[in-house]
Protein backbone atom coordinates (compact mmCIF):
# COMPACT_ATOMS: atom_id res chain seq x y z
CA UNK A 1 0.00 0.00 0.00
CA UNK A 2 1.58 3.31 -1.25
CA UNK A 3 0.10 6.44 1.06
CA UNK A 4 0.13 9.76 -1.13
CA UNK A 5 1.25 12.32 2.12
CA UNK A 6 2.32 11.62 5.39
CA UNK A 7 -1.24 12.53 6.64
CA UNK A 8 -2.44 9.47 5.64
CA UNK A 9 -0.22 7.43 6.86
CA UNK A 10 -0.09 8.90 10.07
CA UNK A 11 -3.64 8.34 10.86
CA UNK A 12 -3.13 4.83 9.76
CA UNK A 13 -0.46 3.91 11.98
CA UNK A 14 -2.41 5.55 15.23
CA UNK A 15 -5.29 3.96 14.32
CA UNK A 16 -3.20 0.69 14.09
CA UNK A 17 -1.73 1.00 18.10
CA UNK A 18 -4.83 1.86 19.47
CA UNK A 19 -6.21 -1.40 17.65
CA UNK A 20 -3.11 -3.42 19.50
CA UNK A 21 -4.11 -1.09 22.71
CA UNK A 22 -7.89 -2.24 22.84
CA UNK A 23 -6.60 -5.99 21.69
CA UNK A 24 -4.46 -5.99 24.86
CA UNK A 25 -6.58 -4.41 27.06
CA UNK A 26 -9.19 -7.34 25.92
CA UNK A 27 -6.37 -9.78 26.66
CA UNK A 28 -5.90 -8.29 29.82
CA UNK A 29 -9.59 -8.09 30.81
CA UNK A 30 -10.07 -11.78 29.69
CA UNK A 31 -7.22 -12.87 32.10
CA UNK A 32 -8.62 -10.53 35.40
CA UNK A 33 -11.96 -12.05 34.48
CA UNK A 34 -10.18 -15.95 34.60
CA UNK A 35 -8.77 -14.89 37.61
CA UNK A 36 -11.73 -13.62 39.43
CA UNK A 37 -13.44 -16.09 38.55
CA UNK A 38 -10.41 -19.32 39.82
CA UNK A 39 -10.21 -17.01 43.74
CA UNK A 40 -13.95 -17.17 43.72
CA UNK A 41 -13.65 -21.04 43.18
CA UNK A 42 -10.69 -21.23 45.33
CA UNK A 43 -12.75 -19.03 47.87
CA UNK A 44 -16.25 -21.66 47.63
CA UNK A 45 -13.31 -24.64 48.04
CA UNK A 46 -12.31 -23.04 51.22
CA UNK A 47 -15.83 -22.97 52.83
CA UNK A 48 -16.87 -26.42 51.54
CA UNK A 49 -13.68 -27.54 53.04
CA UNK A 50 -13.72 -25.78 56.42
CA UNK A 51 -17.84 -26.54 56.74
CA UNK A 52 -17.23 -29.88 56.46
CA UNK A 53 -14.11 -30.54 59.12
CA UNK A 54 -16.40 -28.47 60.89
CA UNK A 55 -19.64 -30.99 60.66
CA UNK A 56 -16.82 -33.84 61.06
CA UNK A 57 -15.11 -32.03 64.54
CA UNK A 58 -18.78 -31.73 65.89
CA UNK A 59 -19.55 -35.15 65.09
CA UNK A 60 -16.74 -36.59 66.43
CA UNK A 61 -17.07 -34.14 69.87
CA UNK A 62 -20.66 -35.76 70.27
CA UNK A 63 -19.03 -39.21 69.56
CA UNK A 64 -16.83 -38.50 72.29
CA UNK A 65 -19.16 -36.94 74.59
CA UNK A 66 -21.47 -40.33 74.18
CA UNK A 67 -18.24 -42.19 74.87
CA UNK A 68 -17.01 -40.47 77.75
CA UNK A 69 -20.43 -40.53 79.58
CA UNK A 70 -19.20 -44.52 80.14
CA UNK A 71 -15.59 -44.24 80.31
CA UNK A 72 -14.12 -41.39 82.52
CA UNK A 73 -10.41 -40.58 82.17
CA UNK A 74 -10.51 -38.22 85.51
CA UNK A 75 -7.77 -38.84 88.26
CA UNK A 76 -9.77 -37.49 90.44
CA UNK A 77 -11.81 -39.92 91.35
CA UNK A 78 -11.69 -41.80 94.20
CA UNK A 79 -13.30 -45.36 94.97
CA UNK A 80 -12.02 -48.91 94.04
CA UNK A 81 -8.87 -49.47 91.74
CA UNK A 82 -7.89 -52.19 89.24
CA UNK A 83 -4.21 -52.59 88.58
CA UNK A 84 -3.44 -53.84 85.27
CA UNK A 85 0.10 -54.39 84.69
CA UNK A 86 1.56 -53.92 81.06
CA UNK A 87 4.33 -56.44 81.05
CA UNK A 88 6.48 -58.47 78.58
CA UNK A 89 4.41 -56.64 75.88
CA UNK A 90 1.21 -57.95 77.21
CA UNK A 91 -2.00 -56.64 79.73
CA UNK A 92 -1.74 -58.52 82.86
CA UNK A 93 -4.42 -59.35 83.56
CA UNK A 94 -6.60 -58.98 79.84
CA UNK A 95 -9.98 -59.69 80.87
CA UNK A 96 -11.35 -58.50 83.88
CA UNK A 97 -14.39 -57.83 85.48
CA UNK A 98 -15.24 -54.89 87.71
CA UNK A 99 -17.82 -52.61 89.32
CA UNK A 100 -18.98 -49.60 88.01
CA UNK A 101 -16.64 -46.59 88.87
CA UNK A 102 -14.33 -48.46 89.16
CA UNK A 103 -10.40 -47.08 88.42
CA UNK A 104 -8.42 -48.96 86.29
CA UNK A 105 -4.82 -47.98 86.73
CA UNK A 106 -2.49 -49.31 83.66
CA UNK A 107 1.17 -49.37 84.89
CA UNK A 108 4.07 -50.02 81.91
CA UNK A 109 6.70 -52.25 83.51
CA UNK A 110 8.41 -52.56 79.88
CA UNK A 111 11.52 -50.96 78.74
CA UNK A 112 9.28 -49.47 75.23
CA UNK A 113 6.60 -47.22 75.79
CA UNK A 114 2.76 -48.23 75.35
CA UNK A 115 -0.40 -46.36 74.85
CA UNK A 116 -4.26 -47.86 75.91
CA UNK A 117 -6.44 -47.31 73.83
CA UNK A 118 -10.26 -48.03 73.99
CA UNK A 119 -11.38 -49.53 71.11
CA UNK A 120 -14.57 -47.49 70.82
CA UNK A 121 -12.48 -44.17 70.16
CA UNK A 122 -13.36 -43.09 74.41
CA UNK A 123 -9.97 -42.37 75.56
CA UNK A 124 -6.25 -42.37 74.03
CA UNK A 125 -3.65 -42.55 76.66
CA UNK A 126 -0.51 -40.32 76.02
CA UNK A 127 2.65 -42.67 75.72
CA UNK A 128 3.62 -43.63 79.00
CA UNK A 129 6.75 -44.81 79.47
CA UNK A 130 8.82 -47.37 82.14
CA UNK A 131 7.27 -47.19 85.62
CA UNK A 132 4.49 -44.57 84.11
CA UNK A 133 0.51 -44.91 85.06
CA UNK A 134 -2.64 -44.36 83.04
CA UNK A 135 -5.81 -44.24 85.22
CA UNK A 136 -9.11 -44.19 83.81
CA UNK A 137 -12.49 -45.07 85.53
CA UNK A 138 -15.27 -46.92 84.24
CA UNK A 139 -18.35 -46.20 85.18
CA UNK A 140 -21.19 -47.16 82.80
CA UNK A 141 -21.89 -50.73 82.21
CA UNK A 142 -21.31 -52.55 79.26
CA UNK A 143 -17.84 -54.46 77.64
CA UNK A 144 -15.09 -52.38 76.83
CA UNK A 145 -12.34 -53.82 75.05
CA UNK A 146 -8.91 -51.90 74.67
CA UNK A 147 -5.70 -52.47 72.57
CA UNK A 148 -2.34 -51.04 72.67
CA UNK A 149 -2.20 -47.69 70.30
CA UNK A 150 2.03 -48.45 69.30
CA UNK A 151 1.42 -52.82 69.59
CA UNK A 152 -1.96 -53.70 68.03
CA UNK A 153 -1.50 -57.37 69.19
CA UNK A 154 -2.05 -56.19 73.04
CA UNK A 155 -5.55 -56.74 73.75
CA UNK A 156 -7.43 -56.17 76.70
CA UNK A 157 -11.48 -56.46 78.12
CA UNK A 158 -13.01 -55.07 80.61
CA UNK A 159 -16.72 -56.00 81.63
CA UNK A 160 -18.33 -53.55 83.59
CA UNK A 161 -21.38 -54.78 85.89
């Protein structure tokens, strides 16, 4: 194309950049738009997310609220006492029977460390270590079986009249 004054060409190359201008400024408002609309995603991911560990927590808090209304982890309590010894990697003795509110004091007489742990999710001991006690009292009926939290092949039963 041959212009026939400057004039003319002129105008043609402005109107040229502010054709790339408005293409880039499309460009540009494509890619805010793409990311406005990936944080609002991200955002909604983020409340699903925390609404449901939410509805999980308070599930789990009534779980063990039901849980602890039969098995009470309190030191404070005072009344009869079951030793259970855990010794050679083993509960000594595994099944026992007892009266309601009843203590049962776990005492580790193993060089490793142990942890009880009540098979229905009630109470998970911290590790306790060589000459260290766990006491936790009982005081709903029922069965309650219990297994080491580090050794699953250390079972134990309780039965609760």
């Amino acid at each position: 194309m041959v212009f026939t004054n400057t004039a003319q060409a002129s105008i043609i190359h402005s109107s040229c950049v502010q054709f790339r201008q408005a293409k880039e400024l499309v460009v540009s408002s494509r890619s805010i738009l793409r990311y406005a609309v990936l944080m609002i995603f991200f955002d909604f991911s983020l409340f699903l997310i925390a609404g449901c560990a939410s509805n999980q927590s308070d599930s789990a808090n009534q779980s063990n609220q039901d849980s602890q209304s039969k098995v009470d982890s309190a030191d404070t309590k005072s009344g009869p006492e079951q030793a259970v010894a855990i010794a050679g990697s083993a509960f000594q003795p595994a099944d026992v029977t007892i009266k309601s509110g009843t203590a049962v004091t776990w005492t580790n007489q193993d060089d490793v460390q142990h942890q009880v742990h009540d098979d229905s999710g009630a109470f998970l001991s911290d590790p306790i270590g060589k000459g260290d006690t766990v006491k936790v009292t009982y005081s709903a009926p029922g069965t309650f079986t219990y297994h080491c939290h580090r050794h699953s092949n250390m079972k134990g039963k309780f039965t609760v009249e």
